[in-house]
N, C-alpha and C. Protein backbone atom coordinates (compact mmCIF):
# COMPACT_ATOMS: atom_id res chain seq x y z
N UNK A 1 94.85 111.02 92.66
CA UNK A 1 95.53 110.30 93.69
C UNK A 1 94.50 109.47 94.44
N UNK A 2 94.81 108.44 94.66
CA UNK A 2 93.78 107.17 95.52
C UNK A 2 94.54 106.98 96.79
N UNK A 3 93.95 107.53 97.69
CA UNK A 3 94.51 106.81 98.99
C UNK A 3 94.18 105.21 99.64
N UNK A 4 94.84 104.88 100.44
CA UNK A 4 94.68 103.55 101.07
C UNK A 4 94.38 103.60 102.28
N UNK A 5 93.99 102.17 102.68
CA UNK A 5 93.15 102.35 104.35
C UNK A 5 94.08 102.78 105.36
N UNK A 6 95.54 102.12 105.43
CA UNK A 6 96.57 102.09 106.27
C UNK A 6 96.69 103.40 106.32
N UNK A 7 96.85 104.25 105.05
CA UNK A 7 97.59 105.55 105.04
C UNK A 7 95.98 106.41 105.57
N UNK A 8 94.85 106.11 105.05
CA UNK A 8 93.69 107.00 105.08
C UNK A 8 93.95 107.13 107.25
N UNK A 9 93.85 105.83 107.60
CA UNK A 9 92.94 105.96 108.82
C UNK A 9 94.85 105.72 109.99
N UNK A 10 95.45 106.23 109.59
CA UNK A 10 97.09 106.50 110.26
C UNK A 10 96.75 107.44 111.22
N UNK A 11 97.33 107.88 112.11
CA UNK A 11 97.53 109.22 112.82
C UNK A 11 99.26 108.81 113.42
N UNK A 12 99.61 110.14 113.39
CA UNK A 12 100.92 110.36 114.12
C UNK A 12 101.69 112.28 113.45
N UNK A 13 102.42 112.68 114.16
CA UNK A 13 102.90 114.04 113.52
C UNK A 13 103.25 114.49 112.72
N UNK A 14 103.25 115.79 112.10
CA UNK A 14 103.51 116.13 111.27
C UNK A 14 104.42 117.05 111.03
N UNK A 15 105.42 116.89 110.40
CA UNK A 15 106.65 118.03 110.62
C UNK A 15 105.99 119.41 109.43
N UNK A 16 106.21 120.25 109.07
CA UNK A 16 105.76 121.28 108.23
C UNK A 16 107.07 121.73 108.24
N UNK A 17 107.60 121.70 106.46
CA UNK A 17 108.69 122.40 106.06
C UNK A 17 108.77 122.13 105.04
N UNK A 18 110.29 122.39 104.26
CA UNK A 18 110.83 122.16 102.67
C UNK A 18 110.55 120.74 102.73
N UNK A 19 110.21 120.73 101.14
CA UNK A 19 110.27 119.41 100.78
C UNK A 19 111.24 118.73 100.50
N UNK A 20 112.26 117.67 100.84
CA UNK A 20 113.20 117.41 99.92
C UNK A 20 113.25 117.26 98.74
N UNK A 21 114.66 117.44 98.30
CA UNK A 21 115.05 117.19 96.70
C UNK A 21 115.14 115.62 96.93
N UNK A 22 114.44 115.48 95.50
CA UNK A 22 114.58 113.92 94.81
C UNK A 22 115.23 113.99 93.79
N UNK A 23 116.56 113.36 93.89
CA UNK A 23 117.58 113.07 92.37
C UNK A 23 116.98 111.73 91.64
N UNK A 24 116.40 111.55 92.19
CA UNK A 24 116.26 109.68 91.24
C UNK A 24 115.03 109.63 90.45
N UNK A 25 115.21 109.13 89.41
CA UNK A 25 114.68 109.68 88.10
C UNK A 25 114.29 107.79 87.92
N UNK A 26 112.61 107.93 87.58
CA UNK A 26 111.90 106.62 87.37
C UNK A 26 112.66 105.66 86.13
N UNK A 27 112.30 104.54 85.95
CA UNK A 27 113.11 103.78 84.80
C UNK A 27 111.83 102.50 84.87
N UNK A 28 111.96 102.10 83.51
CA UNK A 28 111.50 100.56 83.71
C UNK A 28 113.03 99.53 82.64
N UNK A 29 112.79 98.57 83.49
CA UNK A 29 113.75 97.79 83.25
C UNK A 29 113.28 96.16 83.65
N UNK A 30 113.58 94.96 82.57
CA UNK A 30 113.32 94.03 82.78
C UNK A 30 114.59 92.90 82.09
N UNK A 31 114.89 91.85 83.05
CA UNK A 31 115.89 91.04 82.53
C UNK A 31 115.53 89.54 82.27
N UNK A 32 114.51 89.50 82.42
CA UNK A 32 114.36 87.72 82.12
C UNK A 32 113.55 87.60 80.69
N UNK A 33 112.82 86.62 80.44
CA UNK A 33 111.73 85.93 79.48
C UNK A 33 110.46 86.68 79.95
N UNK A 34 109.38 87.05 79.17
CA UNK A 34 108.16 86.91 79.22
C UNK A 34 107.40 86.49 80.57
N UNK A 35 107.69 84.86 80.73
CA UNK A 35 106.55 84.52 81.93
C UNK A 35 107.17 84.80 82.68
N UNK A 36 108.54 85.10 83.24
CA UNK A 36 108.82 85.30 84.89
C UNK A 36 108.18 86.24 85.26
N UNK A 37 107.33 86.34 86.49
CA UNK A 37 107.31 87.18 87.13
C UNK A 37 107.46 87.86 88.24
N UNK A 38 108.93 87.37 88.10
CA UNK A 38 109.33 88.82 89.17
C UNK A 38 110.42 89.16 88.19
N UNK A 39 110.83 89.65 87.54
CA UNK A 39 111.86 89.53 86.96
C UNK A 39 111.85 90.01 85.41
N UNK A 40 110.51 89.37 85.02
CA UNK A 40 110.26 89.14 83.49
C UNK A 40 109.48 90.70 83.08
N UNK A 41 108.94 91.32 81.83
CA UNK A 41 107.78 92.47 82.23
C UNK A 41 106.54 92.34 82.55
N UNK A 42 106.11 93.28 83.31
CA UNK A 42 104.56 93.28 83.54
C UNK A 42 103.35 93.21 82.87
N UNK A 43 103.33 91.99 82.68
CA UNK A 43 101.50 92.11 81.45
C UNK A 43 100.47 91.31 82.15
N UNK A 44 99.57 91.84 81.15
CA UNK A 44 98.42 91.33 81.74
C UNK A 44 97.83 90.10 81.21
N UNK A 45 98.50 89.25 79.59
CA UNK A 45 98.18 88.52 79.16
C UNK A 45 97.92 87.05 79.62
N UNK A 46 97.24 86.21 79.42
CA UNK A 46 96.37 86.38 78.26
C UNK A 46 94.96 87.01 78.91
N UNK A 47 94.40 87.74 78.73
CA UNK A 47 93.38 89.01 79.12
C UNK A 47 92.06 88.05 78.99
N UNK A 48 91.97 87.56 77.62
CA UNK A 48 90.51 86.40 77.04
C UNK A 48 90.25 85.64 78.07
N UNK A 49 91.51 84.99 78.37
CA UNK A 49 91.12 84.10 79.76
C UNK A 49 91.04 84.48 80.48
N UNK A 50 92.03 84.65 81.30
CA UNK A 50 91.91 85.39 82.45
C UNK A 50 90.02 86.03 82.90
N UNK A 51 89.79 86.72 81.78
CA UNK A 51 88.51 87.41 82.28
C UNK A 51 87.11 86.46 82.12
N UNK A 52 87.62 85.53 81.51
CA UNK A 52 86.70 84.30 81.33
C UNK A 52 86.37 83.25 82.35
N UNK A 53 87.81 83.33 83.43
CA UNK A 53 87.91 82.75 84.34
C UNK A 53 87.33 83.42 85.79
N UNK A 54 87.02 84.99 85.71
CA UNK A 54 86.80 85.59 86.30
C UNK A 54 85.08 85.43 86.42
N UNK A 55 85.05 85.76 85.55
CA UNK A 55 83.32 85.55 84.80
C UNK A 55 82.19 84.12 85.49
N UNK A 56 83.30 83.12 85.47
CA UNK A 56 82.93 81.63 85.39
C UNK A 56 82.92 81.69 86.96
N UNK A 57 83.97 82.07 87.62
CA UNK A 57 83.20 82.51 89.51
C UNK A 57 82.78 83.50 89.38
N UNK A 58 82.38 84.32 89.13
CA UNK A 58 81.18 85.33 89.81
C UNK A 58 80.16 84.49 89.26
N UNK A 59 79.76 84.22 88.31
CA UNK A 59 79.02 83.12 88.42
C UNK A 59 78.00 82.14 89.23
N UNK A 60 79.19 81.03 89.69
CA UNK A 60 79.01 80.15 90.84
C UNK A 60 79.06 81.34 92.42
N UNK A 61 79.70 82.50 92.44
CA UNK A 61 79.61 82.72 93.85
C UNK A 61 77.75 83.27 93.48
N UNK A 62 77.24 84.20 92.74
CA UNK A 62 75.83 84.28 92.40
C UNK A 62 75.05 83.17 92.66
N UNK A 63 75.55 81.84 92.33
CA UNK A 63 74.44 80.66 92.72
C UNK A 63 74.51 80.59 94.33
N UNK A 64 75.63 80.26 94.58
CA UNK A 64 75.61 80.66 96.19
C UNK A 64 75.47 81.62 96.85
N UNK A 65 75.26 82.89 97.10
CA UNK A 65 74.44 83.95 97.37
C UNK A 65 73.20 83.99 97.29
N UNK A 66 72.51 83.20 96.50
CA UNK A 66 71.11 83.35 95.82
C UNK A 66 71.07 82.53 96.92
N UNK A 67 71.25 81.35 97.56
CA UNK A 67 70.56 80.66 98.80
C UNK A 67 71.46 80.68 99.88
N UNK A 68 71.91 81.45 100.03
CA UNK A 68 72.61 81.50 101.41
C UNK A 68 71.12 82.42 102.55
N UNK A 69 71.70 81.59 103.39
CA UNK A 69 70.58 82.07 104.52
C UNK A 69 70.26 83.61 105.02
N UNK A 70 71.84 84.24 104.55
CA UNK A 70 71.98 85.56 104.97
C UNK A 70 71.16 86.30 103.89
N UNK A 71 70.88 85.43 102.52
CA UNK A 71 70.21 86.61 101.85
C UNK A 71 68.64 86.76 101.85
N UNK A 72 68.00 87.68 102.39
CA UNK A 72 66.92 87.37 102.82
C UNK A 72 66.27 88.81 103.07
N UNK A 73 64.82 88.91 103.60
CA UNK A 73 64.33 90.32 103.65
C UNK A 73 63.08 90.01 104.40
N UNK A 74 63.24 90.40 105.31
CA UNK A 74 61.80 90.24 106.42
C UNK A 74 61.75 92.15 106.70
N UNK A 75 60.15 92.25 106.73
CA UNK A 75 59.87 93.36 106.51
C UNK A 75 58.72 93.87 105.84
N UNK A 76 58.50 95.24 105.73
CA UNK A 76 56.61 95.30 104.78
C UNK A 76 57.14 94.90 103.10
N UNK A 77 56.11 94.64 102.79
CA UNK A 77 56.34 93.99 101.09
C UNK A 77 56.48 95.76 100.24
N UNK A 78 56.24 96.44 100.03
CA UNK A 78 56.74 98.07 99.83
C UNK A 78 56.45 98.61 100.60
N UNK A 79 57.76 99.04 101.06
CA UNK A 79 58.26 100.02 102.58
C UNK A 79 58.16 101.36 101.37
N UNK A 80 58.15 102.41 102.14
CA UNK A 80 58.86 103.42 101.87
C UNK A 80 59.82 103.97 101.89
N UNK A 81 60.91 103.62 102.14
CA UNK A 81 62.19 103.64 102.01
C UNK A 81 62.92 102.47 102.60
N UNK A 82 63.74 101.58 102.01
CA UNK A 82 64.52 100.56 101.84
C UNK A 82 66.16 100.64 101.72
N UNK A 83 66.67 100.47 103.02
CA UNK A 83 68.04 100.42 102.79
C UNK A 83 68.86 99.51 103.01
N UNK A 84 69.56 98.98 102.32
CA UNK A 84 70.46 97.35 102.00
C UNK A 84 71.71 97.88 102.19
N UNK A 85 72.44 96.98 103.09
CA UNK A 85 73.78 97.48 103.55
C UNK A 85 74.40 96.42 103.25
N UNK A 86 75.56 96.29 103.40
CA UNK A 86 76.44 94.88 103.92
C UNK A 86 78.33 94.98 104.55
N UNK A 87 78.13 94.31 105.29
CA UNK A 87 79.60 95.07 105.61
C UNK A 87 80.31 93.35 106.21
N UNK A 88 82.03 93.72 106.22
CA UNK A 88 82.63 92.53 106.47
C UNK A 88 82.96 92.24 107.91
């Protein structure tokens, strides 16, 4: 199970008791063509591209990172311990 931020960092009460019964029983079901998607089934195709396209920016964001001003290191040339953070 993977939790999420909304649900991780929530607070509010908690009732403690039976669990309810669940009658409803999962299904997949799709009514259109191929490309719709909302409607159509879920794929991931075409995968070749797609990940080719992915590839081709990380890339270019690497060229820009490499000179952005933020990337940088002032400090002894070997410290004894070195810690690199980054946060949003």
């Amino acid at each position: 199970m993977r939790s999420v931020t909304r649900l991780s960092h929530a607070s509010g009460n908690v009732k403690v008791g039976a669990l309810p019964v669940n009658e409803n029983k999962a299904y997949f079901s799709f009514g259109s063509h191929l490309l719709d998607p909302l409607n159509g089934p879920v794929i991931t195709a075409p995968v070749a591209m797609r990940h080719r396209q992915q590839q081709e920016k990380l890339k270019v964001l690497a060229e820009i990172f490499e000179t952005s001003e933020f990337n940088k290191y002032t400090g002894p040339d070997k410290p004894e311990l070195l810690i690199i953070t980054s946060s949003a």
